[in-house]
PDB file of N, CA and C in Angstrom:
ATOM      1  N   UNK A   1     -21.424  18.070   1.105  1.00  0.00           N
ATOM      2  CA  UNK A   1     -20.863  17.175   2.090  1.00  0.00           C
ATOM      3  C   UNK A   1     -19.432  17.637   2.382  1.00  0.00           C
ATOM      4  N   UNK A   2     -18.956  17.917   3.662  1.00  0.00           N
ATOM      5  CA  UNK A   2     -17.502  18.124   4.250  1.00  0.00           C
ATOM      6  C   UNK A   2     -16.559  16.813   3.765  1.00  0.00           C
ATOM      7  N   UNK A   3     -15.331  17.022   3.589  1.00  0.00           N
ATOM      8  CA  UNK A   3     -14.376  15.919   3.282  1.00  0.00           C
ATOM      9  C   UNK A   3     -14.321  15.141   4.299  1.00  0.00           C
ATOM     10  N   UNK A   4     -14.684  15.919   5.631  1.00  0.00           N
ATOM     11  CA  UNK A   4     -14.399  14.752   6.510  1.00  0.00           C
ATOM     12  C   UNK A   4     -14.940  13.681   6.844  1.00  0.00           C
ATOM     13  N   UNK A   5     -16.018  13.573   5.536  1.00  0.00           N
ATOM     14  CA  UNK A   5     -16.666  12.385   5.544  1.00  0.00           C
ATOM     15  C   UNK A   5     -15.797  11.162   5.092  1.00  0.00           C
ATOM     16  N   UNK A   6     -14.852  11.814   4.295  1.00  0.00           N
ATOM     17  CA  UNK A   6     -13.695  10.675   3.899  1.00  0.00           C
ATOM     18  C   UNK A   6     -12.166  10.548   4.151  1.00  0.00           C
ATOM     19  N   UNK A   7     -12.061  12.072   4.792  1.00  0.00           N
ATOM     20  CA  UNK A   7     -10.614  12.120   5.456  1.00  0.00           C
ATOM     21  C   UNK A   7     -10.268  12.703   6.749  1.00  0.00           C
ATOM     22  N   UNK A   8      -9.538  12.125   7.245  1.00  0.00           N
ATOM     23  CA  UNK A   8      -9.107  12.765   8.579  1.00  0.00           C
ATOM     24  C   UNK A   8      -9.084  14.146   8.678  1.00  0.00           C
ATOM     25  N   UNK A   9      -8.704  14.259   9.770  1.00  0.00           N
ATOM     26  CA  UNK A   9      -8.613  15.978  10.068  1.00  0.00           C
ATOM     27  C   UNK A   9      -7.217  16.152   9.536  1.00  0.00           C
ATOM     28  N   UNK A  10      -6.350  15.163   9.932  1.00  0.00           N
ATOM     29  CA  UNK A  10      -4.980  15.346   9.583  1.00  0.00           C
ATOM     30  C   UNK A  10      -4.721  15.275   7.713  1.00  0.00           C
ATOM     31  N   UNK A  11      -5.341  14.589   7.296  1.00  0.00           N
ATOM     32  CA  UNK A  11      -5.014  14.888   5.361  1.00  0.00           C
ATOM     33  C   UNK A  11      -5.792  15.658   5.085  1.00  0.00           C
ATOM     34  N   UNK A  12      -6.923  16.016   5.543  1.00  0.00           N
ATOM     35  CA  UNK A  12      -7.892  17.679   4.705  1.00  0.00           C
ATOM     36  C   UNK A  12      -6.944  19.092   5.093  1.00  0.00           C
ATOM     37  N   UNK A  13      -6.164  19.008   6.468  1.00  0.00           N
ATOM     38  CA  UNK A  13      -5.803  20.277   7.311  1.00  0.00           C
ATOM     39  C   UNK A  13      -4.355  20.508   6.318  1.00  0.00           C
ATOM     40  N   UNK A  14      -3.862  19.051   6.342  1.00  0.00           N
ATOM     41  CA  UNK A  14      -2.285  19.178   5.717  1.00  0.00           C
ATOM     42  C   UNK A  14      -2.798  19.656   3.576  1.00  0.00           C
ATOM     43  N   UNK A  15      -3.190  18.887   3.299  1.00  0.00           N
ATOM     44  CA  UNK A  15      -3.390  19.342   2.086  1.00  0.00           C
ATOM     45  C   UNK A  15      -3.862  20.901   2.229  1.00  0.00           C
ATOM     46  N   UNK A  16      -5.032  21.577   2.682  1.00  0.00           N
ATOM     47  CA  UNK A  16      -5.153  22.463   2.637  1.00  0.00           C
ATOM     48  C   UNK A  16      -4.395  23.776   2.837  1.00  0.00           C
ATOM     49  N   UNK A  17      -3.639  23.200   3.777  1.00  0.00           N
ATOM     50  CA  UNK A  17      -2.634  24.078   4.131  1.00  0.00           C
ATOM     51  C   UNK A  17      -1.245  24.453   3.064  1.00  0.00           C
ATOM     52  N   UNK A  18      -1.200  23.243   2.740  1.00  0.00           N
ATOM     53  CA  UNK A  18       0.180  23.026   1.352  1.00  0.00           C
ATOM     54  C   UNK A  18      -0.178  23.967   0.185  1.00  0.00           C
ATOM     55  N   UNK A  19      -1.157  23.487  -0.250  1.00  0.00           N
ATOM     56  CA  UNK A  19      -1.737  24.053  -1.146  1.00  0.00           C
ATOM     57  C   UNK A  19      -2.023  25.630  -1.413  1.00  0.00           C
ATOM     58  N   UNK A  20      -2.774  25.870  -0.569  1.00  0.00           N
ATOM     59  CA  UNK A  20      -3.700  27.527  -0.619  1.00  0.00           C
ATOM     60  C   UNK A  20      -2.620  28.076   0.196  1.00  0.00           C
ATOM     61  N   UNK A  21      -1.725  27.781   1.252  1.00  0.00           N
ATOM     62  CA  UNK A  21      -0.163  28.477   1.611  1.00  0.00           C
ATOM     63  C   UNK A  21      -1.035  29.218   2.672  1.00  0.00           C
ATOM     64  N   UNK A  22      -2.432  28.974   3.228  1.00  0.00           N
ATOM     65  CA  UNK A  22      -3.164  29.425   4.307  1.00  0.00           C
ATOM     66  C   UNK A  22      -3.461  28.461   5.414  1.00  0.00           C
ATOM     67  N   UNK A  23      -3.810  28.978   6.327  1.00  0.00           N
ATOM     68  CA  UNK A  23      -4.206  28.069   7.506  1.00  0.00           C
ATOM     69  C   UNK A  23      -5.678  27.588   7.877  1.00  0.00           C
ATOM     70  N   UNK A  24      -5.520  26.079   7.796  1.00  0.00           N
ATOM     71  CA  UNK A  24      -7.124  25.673   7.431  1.00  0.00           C
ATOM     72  C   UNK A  24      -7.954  26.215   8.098  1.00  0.00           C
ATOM     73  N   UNK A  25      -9.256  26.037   7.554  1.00  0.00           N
ATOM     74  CA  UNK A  25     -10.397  26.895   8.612  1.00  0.00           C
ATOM     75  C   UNK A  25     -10.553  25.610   9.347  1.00  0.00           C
ATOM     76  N   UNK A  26     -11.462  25.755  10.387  1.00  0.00           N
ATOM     77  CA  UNK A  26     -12.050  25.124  11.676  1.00  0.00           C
ATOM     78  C   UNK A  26     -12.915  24.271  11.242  1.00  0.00           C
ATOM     79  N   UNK A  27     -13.917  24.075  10.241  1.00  0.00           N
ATOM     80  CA  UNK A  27     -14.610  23.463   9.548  1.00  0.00           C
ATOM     81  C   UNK A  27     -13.843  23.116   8.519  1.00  0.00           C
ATOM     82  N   UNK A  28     -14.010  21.597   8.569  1.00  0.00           N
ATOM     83  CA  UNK A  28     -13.873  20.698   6.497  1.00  0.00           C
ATOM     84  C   UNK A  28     -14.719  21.854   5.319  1.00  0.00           C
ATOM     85  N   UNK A  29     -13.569  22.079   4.537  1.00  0.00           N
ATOM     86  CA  UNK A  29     -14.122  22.034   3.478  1.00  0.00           C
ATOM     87  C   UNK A  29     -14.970  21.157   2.522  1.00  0.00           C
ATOM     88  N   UNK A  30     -15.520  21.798   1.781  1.00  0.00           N
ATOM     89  CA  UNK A  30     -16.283  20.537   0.707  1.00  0.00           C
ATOM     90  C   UNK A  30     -15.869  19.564   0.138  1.00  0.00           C
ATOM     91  N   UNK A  31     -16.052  18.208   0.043  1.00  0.00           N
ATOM     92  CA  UNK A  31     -15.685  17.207  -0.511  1.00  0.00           C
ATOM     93  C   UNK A  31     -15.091  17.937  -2.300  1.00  0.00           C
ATOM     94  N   UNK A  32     -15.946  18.598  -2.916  1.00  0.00           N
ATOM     95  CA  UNK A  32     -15.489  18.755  -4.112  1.00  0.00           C
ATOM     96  C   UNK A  32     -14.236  19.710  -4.076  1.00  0.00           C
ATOM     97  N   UNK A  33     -14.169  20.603  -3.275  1.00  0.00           N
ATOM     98  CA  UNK A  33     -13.430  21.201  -3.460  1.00  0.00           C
ATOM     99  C   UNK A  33     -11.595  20.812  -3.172  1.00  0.00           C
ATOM    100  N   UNK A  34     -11.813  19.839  -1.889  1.00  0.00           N
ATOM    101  CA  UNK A  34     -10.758  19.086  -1.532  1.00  0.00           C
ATOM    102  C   UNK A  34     -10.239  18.262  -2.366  1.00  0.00           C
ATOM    103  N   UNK A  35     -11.328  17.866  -3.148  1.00  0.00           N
ATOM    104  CA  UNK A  35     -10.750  16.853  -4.442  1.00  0.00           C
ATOM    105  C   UNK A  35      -9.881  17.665  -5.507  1.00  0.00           C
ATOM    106  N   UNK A  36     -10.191  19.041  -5.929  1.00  0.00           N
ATOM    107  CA  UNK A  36      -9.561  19.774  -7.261  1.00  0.00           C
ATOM    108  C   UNK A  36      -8.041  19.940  -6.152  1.00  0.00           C
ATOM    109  N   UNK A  37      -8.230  20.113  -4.895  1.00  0.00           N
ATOM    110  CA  UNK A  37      -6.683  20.581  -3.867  1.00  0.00           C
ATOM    111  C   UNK A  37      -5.966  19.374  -4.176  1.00  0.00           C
ATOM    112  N   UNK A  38      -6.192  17.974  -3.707  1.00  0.00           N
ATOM    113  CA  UNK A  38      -5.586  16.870  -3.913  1.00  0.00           C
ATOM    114  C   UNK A  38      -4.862  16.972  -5.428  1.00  0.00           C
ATOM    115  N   UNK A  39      -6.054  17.315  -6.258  1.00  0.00           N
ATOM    116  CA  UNK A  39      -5.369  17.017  -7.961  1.00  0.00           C
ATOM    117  C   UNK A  39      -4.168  18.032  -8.179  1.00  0.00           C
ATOM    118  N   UNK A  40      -4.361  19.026  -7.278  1.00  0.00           N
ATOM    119  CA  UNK A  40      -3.179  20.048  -7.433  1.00  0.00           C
ATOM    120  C   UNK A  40      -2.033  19.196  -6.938  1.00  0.00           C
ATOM    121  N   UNK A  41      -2.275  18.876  -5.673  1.00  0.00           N
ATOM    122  CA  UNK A  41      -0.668  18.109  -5.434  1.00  0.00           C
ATOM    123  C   UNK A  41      -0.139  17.343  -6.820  1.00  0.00           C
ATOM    124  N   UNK A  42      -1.183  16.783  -7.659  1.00  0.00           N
ATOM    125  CA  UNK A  42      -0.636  16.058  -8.484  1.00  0.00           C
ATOM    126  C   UNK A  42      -0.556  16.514 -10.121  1.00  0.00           C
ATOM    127  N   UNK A  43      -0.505  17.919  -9.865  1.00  0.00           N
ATOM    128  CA  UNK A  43      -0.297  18.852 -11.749  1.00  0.00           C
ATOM    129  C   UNK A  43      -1.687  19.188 -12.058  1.00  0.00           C
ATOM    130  N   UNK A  44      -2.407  19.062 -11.250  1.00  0.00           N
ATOM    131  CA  UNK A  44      -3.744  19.953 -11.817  1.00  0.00           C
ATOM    132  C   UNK A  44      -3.818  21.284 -11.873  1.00  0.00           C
ATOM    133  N   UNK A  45      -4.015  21.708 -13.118  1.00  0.00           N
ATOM    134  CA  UNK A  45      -3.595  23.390 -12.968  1.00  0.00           C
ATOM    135  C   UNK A  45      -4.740  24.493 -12.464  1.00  0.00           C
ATOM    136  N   UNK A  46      -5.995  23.545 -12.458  1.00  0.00           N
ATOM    137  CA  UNK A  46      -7.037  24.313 -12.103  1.00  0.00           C
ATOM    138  C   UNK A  46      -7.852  25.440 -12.844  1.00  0.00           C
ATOM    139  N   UNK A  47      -7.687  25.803 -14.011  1.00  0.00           N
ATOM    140  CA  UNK A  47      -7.454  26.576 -15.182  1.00  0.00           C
ATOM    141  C   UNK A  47      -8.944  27.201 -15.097  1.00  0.00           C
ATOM    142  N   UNK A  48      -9.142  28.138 -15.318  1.00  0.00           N
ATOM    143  CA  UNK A  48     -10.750  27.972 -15.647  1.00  0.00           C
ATOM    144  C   UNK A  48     -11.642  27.053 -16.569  1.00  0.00           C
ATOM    145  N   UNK A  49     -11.042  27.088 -17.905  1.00  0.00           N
ATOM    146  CA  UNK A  49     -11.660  26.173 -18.107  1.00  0.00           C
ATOM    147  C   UNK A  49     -11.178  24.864 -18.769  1.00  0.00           C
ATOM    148  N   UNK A  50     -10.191  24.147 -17.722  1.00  0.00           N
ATOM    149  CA  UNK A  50      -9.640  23.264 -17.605  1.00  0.00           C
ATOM    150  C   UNK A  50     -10.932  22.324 -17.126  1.00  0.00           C
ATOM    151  N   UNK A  51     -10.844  21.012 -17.660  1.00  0.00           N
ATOM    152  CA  UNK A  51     -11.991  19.874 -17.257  1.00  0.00           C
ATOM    153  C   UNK A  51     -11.728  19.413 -15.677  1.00  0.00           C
ATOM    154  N   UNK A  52     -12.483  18.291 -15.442  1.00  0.00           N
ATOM    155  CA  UNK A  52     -12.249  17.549 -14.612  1.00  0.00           C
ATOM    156  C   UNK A  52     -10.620  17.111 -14.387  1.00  0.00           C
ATOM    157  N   UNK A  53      -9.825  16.786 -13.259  1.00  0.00           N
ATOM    158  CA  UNK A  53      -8.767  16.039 -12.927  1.00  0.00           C
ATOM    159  C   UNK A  53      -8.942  14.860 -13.734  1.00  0.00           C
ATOM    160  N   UNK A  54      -7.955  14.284 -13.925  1.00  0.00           N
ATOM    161  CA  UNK A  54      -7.842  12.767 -14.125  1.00  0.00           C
ATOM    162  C   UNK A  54      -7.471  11.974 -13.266  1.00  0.00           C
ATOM    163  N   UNK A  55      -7.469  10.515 -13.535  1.00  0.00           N
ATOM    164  CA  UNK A  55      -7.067   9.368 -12.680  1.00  0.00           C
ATOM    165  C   UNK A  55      -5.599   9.775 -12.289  1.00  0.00           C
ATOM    166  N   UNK A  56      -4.575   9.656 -13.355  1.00  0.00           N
ATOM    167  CA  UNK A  56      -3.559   9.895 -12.921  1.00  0.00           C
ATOM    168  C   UNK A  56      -3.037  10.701 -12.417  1.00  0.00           C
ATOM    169  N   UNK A  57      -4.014  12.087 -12.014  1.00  0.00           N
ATOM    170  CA  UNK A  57      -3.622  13.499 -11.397  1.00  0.00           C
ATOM    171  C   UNK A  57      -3.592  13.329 -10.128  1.00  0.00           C
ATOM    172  N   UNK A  58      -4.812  12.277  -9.375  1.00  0.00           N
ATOM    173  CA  UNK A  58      -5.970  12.170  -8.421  1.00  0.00           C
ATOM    174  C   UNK A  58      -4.838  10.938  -7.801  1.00  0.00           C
ATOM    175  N   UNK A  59      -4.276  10.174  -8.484  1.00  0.00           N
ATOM    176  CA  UNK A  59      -3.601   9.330  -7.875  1.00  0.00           C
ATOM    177  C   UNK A  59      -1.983   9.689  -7.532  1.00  0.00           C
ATOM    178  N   UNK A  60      -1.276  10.604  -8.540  1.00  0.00           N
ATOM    179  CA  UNK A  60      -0.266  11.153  -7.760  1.00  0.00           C
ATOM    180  C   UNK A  60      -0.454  11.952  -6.199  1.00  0.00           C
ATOM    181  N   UNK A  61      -1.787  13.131  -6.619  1.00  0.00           N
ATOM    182  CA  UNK A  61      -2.472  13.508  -5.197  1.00  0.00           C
ATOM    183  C   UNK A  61      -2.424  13.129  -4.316  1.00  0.00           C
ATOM    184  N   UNK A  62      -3.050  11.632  -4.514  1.00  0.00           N
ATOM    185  CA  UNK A  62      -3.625  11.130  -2.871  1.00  0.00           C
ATOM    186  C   UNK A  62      -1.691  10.583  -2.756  1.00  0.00           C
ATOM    187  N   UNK A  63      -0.993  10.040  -3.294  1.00  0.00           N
ATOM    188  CA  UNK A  63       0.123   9.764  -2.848  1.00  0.00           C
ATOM    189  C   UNK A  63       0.901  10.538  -2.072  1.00  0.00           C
ATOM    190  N   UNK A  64       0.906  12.256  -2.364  1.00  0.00           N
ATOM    191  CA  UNK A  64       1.993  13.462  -2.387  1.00  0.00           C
ATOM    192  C   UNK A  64       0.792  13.994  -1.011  1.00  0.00           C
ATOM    193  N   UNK A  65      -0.441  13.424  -0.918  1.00  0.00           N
ATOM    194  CA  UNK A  65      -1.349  13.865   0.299  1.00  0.00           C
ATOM    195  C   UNK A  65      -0.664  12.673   1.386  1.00  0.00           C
ATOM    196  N   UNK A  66      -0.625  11.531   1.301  1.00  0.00           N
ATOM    197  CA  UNK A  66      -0.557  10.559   2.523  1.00  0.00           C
ATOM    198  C   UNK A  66       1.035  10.705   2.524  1.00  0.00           C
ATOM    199  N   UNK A  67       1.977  11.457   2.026  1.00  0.00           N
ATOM    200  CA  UNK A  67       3.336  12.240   2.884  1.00  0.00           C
ATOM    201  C   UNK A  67       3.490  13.337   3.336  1.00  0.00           C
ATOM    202  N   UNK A  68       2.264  14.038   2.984  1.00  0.00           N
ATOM    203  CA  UNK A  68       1.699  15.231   3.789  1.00  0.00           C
ATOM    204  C   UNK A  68       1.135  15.035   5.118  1.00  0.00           C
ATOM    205  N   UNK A  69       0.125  14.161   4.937  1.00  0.00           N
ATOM    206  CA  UNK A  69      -0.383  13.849   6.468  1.00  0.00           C
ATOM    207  C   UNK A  69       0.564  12.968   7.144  1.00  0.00           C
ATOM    208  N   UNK A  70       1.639  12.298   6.924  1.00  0.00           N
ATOM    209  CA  UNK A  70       2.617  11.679   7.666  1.00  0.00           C
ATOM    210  C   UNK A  70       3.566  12.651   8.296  1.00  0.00           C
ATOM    211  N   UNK A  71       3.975  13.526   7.723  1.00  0.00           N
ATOM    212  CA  UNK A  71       4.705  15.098   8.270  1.00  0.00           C
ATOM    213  C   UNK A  71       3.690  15.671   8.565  1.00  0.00           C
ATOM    214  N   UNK A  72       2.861  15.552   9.053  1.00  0.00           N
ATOM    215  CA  UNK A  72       1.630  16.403   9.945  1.00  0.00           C
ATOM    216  C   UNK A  72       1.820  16.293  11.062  1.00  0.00           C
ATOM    217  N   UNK A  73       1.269  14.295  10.795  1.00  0.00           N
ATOM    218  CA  UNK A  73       1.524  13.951  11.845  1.00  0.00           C
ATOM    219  C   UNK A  73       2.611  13.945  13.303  1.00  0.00           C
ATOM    220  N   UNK A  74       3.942  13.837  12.274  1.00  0.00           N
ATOM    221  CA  UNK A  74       5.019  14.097  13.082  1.00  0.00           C
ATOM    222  C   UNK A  74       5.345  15.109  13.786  1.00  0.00           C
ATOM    223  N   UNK A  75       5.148  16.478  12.722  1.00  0.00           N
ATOM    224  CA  UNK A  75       5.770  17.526  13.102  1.00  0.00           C
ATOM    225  C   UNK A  75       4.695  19.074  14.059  1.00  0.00           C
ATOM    226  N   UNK A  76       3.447  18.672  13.177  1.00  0.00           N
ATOM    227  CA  UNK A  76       2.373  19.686  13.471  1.00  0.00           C
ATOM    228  C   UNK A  76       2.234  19.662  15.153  1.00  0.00           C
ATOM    229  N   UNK A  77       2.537  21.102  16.048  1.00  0.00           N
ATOM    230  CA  UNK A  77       2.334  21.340  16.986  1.00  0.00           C
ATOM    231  C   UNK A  77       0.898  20.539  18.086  1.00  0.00           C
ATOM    232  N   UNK A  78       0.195  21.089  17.161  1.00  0.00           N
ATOM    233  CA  UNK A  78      -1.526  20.493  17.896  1.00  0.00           C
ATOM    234  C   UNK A  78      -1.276  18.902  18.054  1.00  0.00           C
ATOM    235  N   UNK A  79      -0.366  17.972  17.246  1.00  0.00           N
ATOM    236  CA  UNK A  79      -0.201  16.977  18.120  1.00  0.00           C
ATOM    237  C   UNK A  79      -1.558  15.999  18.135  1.00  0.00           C
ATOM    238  N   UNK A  80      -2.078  16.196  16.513  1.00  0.00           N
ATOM    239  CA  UNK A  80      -3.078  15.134  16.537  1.00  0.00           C
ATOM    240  C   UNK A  80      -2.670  13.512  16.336  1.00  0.00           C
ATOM    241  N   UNK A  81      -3.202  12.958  16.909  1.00  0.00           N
ATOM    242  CA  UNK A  81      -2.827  11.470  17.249  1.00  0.00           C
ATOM    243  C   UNK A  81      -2.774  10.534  15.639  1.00  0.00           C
ATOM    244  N   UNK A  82      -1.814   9.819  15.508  1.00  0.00           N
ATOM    245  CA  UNK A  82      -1.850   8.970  14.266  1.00  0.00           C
ATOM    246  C   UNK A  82      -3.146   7.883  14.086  1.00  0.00           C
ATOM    247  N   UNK A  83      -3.857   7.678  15.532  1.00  0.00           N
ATOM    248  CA  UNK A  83      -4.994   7.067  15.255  1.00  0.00           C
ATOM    249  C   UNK A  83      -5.959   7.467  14.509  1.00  0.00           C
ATOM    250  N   UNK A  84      -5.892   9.383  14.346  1.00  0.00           N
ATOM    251  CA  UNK A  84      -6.883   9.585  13.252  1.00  0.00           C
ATOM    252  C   UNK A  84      -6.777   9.646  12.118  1.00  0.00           C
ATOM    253  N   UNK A  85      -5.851   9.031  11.723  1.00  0.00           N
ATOM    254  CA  UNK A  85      -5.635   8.713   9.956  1.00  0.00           C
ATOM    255  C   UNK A  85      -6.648   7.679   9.216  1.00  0.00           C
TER     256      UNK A  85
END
């Protein structure tokens, strides 16, 4: 399943972008995979064989993600509308 089953274009594009320091592809990535990106915003080291994220990784994430997609919103050229948050 694509993330964009649960996030805008504007928090999958901005996280992705922060993160991997690349420019998102045209298609959502995978829900799972967007989830280990989020835990990075929040100290997930991603390790090989590091476990699952935790609550508290997943919740700094989505915090350090919804001021990502707020400076998306503002600043990102393409000028996607705040209605799609």
């Amino acid at each position: 399943m694509g993330c964009d089953a649960v996030l805008s274009e504007a928090e999958w594009k901005s996280v992705y972008q922060i993160v991997t320091k690349r420019q998102a592809p045209k298609r959502p990535t995978p829900l799972g995979e967007m989830i280990r990106l989020i835990a990075q915003l929040g100290g997930y080291t991603a390790r090989k064989h590091d476990g699952l994220p935790g609550p508290k990784t997943l919740w700094v994430g989505m915090q350090r993600k919804r001021d990502f997609t707020e400076a998306w919103l503002m600043f990102h050229p393409a000028g996607i509308d705040a209605e799609d948050v």
